[in-house]
PDB file of N, CA and C in Angstrom:
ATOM      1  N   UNK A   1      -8.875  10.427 -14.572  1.00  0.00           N
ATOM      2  CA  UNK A   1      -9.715  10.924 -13.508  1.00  0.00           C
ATOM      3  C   UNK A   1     -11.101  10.302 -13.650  1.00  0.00           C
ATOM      4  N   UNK A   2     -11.642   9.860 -12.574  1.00  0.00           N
ATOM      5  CA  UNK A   2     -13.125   9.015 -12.679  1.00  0.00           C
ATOM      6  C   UNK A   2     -14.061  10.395 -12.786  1.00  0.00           C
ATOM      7  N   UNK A   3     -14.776   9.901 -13.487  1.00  0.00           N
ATOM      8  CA  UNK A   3     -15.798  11.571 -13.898  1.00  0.00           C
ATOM      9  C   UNK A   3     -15.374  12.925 -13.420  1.00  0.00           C
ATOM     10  N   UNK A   4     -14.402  13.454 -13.758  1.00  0.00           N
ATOM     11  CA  UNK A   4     -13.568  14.615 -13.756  1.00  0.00           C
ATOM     12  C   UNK A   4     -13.810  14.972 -12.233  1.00  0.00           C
ATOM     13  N   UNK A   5     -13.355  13.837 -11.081  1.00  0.00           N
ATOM     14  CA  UNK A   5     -13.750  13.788  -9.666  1.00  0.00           C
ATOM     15  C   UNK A   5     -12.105  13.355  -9.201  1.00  0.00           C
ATOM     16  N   UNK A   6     -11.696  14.853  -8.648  1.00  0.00           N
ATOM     17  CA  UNK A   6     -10.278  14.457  -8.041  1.00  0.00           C
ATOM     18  C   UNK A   6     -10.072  13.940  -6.964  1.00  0.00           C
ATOM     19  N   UNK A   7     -11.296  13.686  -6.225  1.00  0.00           N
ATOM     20  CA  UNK A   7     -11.507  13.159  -4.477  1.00  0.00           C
ATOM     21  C   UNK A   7     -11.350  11.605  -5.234  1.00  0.00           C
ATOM     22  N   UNK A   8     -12.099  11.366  -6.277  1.00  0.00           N
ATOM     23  CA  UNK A   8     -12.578   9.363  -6.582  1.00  0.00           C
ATOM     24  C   UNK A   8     -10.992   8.928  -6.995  1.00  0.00           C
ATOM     25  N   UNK A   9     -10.462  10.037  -7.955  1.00  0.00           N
ATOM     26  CA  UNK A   9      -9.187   9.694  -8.668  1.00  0.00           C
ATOM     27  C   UNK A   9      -8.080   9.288  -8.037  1.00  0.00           C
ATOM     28  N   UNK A  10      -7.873   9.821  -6.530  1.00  0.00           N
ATOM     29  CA  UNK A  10      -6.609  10.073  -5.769  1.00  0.00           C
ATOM     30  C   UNK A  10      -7.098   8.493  -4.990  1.00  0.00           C
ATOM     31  N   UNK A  11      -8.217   8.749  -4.306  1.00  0.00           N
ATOM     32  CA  UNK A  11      -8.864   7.352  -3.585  1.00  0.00           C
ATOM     33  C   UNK A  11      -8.800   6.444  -4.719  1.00  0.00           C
ATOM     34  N   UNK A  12      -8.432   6.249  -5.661  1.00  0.00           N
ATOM     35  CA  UNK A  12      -8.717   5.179  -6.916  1.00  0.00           C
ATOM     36  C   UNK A  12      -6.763   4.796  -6.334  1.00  0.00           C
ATOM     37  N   UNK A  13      -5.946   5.799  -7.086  1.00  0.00           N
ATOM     38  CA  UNK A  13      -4.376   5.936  -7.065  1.00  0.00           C
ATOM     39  C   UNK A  13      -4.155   5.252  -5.020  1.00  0.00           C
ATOM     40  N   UNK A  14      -4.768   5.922  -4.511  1.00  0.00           N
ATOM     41  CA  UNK A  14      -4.410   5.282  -2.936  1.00  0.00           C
ATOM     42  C   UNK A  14      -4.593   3.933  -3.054  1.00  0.00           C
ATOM     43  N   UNK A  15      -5.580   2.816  -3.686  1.00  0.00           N
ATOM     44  CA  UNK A  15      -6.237   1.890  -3.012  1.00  0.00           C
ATOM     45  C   UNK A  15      -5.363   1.014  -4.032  1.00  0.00           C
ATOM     46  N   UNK A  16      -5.090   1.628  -5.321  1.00  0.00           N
ATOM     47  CA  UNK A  16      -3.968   0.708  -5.917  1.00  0.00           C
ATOM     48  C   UNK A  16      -2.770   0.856  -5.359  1.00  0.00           C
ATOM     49  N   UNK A  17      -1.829   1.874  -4.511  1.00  0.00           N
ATOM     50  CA  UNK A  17      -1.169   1.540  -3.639  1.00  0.00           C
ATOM     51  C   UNK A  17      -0.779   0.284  -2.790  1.00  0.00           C
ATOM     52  N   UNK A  18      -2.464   0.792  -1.992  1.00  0.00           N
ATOM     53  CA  UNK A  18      -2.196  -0.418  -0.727  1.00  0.00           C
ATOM     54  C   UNK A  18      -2.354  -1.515  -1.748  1.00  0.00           C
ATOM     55  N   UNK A  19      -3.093  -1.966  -2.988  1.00  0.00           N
ATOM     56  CA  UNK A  19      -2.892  -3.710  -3.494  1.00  0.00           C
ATOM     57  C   UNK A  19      -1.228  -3.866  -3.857  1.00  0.00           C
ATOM     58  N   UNK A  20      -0.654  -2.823  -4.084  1.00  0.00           N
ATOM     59  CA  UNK A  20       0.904  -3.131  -4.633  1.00  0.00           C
ATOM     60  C   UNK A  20       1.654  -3.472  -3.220  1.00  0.00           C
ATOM     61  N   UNK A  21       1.492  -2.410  -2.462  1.00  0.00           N
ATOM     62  CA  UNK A  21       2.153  -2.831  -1.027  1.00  0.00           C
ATOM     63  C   UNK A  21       1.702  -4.162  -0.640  1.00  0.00           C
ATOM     64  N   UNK A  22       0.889  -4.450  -0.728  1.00  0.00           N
ATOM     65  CA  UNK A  22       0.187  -6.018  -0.059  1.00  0.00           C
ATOM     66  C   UNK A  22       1.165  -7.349  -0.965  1.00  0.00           C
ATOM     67  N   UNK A  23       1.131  -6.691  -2.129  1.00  0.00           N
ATOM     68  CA  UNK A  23       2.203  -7.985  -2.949  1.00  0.00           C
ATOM     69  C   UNK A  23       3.736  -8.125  -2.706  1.00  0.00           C
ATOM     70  N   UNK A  24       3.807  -6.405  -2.158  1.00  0.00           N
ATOM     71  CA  UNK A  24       4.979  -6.628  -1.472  1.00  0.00           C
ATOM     72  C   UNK A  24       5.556  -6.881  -0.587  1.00  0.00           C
ATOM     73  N   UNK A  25       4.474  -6.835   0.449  1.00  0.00           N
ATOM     74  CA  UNK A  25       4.631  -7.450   1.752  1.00  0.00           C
ATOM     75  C   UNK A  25       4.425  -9.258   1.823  1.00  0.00           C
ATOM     76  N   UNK A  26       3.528  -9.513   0.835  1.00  0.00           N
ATOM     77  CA  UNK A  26       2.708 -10.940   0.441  1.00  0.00           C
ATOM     78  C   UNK A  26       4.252 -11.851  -0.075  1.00  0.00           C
ATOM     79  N   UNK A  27       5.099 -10.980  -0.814  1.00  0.00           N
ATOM     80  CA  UNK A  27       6.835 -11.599  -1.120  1.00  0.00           C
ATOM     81  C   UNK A  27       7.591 -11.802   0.078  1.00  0.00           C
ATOM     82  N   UNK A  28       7.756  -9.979   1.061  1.00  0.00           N
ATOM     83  CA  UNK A  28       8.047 -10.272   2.181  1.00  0.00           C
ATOM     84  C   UNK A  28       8.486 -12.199   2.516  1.00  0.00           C
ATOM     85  N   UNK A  29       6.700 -12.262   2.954  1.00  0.00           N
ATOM     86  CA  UNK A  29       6.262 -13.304   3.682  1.00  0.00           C
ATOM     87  C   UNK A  29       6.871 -14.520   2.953  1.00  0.00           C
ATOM     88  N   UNK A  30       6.325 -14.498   1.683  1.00  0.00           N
ATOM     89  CA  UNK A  30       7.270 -15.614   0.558  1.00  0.00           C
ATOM     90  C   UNK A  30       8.472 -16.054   0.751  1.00  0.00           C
ATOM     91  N   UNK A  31       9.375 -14.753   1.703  1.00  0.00           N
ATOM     92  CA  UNK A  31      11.011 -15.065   1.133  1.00  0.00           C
ATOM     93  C   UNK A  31      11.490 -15.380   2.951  1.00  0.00           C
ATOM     94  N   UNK A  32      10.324 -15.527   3.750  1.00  0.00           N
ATOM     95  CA  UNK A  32      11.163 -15.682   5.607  1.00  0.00           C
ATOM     96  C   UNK A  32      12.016 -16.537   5.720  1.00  0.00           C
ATOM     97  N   UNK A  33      12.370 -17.397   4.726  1.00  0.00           N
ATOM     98  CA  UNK A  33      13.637 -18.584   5.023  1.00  0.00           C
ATOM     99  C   UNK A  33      14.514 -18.461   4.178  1.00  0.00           C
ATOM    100  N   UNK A  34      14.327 -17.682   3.146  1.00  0.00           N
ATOM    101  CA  UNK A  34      15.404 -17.051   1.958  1.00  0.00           C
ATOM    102  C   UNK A  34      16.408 -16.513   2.285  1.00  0.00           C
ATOM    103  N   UNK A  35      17.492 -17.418   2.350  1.00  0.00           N
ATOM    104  CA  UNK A  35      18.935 -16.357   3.083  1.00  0.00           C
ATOM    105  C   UNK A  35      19.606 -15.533   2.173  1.00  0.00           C
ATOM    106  N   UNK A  36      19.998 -14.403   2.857  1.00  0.00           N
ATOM    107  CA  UNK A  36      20.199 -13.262   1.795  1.00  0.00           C
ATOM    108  C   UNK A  36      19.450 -12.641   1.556  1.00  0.00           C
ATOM    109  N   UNK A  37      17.628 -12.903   1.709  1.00  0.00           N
ATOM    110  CA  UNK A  37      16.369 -11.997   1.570  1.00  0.00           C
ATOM    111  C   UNK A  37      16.265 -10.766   2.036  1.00  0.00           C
ATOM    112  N   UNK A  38      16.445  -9.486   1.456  1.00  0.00           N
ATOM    113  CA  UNK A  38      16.455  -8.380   2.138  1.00  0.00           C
ATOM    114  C   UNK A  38      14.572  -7.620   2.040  1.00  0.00           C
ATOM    115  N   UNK A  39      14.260  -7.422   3.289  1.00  0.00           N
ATOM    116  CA  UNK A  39      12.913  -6.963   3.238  1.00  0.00           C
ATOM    117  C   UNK A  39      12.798  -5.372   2.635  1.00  0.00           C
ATOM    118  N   UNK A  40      11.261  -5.695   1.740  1.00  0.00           N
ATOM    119  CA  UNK A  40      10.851  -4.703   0.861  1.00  0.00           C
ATOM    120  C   UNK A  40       9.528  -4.184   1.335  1.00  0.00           C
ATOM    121  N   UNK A  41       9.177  -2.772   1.230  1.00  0.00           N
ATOM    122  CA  UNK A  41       8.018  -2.283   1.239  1.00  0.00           C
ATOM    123  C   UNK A  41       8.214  -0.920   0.507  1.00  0.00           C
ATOM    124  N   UNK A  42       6.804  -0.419   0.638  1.00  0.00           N
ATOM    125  CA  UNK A  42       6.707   0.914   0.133  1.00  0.00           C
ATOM    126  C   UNK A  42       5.726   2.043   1.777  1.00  0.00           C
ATOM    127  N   UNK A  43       6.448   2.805   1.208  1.00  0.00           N
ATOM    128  CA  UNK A  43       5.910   4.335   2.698  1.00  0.00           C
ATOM    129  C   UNK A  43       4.638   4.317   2.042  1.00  0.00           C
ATOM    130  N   UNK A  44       3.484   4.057   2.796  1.00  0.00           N
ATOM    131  CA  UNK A  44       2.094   4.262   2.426  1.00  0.00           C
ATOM    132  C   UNK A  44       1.756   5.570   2.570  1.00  0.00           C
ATOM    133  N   UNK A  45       2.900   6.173   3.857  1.00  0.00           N
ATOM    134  CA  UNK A  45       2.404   8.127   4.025  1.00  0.00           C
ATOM    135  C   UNK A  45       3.151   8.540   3.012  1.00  0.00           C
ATOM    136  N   UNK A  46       4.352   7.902   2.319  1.00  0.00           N
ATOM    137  CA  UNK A  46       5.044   9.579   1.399  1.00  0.00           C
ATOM    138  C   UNK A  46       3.820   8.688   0.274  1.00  0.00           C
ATOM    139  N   UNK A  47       3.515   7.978   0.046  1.00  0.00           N
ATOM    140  CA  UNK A  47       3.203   7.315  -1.503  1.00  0.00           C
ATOM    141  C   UNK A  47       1.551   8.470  -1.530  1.00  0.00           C
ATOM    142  N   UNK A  48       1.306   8.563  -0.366  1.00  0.00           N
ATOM    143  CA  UNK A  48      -0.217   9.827  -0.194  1.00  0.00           C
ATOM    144  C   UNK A  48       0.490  11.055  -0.380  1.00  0.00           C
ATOM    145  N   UNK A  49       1.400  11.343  -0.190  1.00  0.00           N
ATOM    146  CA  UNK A  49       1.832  12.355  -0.444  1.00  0.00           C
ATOM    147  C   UNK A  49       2.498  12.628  -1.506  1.00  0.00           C
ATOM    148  N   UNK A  50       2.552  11.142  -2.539  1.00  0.00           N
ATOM    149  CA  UNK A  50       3.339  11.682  -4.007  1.00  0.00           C
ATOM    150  C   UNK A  50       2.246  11.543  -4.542  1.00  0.00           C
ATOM    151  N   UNK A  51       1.085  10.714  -4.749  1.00  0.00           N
ATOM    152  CA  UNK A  51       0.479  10.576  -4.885  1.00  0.00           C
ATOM    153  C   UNK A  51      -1.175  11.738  -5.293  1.00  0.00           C
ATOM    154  N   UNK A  52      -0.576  12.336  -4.101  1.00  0.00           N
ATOM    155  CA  UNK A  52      -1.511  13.591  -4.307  1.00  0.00           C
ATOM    156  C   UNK A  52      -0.716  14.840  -5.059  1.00  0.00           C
ATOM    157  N   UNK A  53       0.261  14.672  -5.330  1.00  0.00           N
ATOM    158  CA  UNK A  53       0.987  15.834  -5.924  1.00  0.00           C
ATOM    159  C   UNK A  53       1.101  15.298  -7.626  1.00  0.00           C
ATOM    160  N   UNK A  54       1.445  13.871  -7.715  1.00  0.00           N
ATOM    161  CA  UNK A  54       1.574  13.341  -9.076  1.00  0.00           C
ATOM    162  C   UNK A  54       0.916  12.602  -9.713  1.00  0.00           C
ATOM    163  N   UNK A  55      -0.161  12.652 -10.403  1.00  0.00           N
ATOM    164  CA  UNK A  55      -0.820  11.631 -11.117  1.00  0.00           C
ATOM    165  C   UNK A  55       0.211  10.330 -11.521  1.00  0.00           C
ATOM    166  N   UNK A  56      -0.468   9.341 -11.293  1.00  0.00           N
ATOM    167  CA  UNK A  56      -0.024   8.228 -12.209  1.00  0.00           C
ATOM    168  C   UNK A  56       1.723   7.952 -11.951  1.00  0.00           C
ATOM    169  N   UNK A  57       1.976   8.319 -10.514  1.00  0.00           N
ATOM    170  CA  UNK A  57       3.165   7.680 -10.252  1.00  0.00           C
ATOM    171  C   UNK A  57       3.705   6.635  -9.487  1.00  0.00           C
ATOM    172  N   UNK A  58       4.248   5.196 -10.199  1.00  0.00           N
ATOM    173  CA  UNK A  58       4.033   4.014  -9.460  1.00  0.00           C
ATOM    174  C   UNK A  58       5.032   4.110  -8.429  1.00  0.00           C
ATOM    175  N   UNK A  59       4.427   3.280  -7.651  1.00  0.00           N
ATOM    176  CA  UNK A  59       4.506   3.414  -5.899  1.00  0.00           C
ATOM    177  C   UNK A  59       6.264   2.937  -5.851  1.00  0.00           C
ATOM    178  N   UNK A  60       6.980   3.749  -4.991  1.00  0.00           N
ATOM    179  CA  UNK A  60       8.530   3.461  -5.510  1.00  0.00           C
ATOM    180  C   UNK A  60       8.729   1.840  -3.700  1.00  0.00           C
ATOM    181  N   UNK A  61       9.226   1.056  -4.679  1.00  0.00           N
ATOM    182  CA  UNK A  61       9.210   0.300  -3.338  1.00  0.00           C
ATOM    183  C   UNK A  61      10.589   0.304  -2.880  1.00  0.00           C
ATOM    184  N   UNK A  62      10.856   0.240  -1.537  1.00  0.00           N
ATOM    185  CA  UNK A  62      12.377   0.566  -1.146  1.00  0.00           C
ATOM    186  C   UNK A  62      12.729  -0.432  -0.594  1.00  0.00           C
ATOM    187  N   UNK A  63      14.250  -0.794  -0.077  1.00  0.00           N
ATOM    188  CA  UNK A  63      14.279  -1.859   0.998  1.00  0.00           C
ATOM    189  C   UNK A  63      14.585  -1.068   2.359  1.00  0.00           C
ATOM    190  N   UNK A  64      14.500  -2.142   2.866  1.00  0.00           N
ATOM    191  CA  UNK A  64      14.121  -1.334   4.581  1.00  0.00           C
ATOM    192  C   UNK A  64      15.636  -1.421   5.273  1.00  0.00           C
ATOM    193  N   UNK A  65      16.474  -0.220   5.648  1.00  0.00           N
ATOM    194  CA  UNK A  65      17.659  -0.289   6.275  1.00  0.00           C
ATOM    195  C   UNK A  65      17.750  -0.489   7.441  1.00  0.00           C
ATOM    196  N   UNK A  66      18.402  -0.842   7.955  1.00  0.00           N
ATOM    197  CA  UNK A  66      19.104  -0.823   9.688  1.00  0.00           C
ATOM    198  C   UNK A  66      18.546  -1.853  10.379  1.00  0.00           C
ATOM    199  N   UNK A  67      17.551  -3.279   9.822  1.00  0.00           N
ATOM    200  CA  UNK A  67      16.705  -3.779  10.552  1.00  0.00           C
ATOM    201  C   UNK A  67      17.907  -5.174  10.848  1.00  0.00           C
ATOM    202  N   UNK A  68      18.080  -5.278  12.308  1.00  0.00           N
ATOM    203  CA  UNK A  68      18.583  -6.452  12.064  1.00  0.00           C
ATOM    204  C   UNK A  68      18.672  -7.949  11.782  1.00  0.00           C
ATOM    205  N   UNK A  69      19.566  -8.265  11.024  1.00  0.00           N
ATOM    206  CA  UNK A  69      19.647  -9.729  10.064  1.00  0.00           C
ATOM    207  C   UNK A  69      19.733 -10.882  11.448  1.00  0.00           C
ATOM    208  N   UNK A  70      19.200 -11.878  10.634  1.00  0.00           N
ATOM    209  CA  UNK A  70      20.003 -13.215  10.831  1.00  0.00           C
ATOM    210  C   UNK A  70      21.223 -13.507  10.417  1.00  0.00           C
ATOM    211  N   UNK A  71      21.749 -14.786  10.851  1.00  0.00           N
ATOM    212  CA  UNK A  71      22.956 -15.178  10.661  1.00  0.00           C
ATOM    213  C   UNK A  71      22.989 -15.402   9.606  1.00  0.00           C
ATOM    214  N   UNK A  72      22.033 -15.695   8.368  1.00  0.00           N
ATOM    215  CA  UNK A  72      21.784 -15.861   6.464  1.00  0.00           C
ATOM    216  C   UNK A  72      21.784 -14.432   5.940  1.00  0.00           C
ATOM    217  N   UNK A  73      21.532 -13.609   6.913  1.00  0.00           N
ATOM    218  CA  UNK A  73      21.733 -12.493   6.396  1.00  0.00           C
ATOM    219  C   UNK A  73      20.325 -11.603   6.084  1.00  0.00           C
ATOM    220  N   UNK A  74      19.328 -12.470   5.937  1.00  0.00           N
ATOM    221  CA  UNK A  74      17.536 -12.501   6.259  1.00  0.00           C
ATOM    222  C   UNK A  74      17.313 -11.436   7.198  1.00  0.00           C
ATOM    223  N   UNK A  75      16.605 -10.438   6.484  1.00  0.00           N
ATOM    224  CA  UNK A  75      15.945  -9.627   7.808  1.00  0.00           C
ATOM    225  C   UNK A  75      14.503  -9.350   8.376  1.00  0.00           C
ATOM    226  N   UNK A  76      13.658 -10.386   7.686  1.00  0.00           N
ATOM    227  CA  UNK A  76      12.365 -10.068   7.573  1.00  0.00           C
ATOM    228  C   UNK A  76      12.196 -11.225   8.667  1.00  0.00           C
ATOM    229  N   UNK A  77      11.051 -10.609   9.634  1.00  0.00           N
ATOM    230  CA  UNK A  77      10.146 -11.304  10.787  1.00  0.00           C
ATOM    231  C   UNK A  77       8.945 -11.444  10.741  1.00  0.00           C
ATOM    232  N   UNK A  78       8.503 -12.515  10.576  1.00  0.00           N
ATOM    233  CA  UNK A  78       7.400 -12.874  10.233  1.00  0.00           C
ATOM    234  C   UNK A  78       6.167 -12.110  11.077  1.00  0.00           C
ATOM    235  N   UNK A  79       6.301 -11.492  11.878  1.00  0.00           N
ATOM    236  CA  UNK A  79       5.299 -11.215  12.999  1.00  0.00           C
ATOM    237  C   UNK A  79       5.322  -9.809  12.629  1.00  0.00           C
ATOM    238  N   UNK A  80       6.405  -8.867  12.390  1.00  0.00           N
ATOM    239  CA  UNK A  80       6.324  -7.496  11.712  1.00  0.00           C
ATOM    240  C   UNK A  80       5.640  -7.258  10.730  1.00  0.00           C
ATOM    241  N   UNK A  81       5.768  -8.601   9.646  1.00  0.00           N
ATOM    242  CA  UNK A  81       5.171  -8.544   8.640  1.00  0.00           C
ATOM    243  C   UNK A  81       3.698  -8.430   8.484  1.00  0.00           C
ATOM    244  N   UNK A  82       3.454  -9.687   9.364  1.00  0.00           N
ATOM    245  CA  UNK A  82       1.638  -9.885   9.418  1.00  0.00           C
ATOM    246  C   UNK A  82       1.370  -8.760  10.052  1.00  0.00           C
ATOM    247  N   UNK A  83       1.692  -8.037  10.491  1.00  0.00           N
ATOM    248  CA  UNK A  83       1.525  -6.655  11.259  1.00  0.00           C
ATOM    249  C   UNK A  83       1.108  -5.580  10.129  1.00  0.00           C
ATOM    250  N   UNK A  84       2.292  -5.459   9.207  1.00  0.00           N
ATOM    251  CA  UNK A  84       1.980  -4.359   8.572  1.00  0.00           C
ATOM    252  C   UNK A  84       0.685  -4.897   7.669  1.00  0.00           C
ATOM    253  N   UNK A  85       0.723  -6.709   7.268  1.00  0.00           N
ATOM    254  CA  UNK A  85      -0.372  -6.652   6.422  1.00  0.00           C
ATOM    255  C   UNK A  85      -1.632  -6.401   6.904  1.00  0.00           C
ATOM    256  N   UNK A  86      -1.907  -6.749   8.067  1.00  0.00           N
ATOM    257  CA  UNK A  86      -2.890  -6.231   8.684  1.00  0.00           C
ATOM    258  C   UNK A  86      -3.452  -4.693   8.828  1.00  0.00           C
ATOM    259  N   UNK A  87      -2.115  -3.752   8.613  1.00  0.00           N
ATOM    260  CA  UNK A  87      -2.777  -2.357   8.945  1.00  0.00           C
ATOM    261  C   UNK A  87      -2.490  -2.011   7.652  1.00  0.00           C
ATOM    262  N   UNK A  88      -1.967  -2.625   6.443  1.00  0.00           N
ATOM    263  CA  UNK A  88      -1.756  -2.325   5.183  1.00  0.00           C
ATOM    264  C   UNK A  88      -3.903  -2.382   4.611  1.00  0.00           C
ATOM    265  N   UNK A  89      -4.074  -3.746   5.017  1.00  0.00           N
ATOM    266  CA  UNK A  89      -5.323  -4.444   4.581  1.00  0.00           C
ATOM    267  C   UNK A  89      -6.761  -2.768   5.307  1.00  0.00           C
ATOM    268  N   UNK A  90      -6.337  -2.415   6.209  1.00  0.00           N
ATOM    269  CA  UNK A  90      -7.214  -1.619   7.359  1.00  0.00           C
ATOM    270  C   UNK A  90      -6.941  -0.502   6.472  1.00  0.00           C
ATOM    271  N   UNK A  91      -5.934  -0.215   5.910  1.00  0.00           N
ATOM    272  CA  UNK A  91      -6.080   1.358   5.618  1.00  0.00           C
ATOM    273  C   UNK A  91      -7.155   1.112   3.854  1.00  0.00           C
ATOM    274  N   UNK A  92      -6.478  -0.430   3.042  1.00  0.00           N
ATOM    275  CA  UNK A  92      -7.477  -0.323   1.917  1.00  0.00           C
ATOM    276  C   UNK A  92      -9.023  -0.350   1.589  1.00  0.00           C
ATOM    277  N   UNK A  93      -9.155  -1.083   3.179  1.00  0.00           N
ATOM    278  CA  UNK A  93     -10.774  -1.093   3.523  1.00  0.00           C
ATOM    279  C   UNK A  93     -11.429   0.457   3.733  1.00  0.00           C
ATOM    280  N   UNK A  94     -10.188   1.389   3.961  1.00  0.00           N
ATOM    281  CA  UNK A  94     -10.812   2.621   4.168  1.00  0.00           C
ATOM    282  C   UNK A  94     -11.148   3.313   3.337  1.00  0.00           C
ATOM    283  N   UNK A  95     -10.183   3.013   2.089  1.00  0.00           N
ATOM    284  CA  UNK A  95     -10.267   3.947   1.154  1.00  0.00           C
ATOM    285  C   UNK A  95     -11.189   3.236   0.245  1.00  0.00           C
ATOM    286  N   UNK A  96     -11.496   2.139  -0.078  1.00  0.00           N
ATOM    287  CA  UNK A  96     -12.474   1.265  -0.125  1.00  0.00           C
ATOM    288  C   UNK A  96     -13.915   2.205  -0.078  1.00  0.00           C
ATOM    289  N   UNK A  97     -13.918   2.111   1.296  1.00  0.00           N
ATOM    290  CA  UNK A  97     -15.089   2.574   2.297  1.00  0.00           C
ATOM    291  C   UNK A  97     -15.477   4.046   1.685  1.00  0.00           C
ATOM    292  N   UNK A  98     -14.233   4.616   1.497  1.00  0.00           N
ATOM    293  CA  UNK A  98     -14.736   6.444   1.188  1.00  0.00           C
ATOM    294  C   UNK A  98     -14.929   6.556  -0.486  1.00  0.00           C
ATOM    295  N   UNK A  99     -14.263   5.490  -0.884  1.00  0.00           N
ATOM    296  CA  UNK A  99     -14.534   5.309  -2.459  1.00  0.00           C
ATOM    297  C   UNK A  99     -15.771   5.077  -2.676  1.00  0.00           C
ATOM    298  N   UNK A 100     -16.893   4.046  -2.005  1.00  0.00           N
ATOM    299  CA  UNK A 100     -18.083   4.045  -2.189  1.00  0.00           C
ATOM    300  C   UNK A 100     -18.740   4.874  -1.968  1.00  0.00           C
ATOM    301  N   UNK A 101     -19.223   5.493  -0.632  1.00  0.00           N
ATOM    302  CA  UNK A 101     -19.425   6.771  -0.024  1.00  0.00           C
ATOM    303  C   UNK A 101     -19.584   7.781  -0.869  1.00  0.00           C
ATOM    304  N   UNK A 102     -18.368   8.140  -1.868  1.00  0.00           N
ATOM    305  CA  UNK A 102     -18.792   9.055  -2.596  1.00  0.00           C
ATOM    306  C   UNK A 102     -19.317   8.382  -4.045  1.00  0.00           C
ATOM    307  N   UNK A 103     -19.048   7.410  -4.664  1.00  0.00           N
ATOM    308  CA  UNK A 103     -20.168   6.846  -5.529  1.00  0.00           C
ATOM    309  C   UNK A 103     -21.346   7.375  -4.972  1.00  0.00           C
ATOM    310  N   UNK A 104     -21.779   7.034  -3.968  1.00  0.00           N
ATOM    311  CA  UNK A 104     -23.152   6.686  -3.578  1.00  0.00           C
ATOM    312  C   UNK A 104     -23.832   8.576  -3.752  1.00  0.00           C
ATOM    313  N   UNK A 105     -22.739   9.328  -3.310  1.00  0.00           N
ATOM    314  CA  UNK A 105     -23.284  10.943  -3.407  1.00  0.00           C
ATOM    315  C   UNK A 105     -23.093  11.269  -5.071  1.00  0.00           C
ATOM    316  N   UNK A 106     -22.772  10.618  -5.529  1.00  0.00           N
ATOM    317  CA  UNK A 106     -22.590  10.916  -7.308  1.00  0.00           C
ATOM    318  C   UNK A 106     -23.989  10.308  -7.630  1.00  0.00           C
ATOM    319  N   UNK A 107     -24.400   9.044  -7.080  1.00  0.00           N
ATOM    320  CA  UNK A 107     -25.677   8.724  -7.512  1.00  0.00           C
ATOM    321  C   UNK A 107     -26.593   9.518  -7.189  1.00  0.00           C
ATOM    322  N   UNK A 108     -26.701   9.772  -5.669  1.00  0.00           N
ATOM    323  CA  UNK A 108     -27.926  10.142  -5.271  1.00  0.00           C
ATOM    324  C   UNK A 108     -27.744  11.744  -6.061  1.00  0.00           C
ATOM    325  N   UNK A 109     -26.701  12.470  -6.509  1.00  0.00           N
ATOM    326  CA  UNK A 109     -26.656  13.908  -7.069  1.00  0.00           C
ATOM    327  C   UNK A 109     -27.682  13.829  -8.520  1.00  0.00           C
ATOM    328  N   UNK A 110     -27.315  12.625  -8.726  1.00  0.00           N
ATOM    329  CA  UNK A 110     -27.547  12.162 -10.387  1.00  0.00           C
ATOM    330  C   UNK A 110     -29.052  12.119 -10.606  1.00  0.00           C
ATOM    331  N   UNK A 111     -29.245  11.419  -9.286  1.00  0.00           N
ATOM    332  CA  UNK A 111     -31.037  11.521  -9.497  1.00  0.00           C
ATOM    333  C   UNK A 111     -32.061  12.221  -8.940  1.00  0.00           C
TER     334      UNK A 111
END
């Protein structure tokens, strides 16, 4: 826990989330001509929601069912992808954003 602060700790556990999801989406992208590549991510809403219930539990990444393949058997689309990295990238800037925010009220408390 960052200075016995469960608001900094959980926003600490969220924002390493979204960097794990981003590597997993960042493979995603790695594997679009990989036949046989089955696409991977992790739920950014249950991972807030295990997240806030469990300290220190790494983000479970799943593969994604029912999406349909190519003829290699490939199910990942490049345009879904840059999609999620984009709102993957938007949600870490947020927590980012509220992570400082409250630094900044720990400082100004401090002095």
């Amino acid at each position: 826990m960052i200075n016995g602060n469960p608001q900094l700790d959980l926003l600490q556990r969220l924002m390493a989330t979204a960097e794990h999801r981003h590597r997993v989406l960042s493979q995603n992208l790695a594997n679009v001509n990989t036949p046989g590549y089955r696409r991977l991510d992790i739920s950014f809403e249950e991972e807030m929601k295990r997240q806030a219930e469990q300290a220190g539990a790494l983000p479970q990444v799943i593969e994604e069912q029912g999406l349909s393949s190519r003829p290699d058997g490939n199910n990942v689309d490049m345009d879904t992808e840059l999609g999620h990295l984009s709102q993957n990238e938007m949600l870490h800037q947020t927590c980012t954003q509220l992570l400082i925010s409250q630094m900044a009220q720990l400082r100004r408390a401090m002095s």
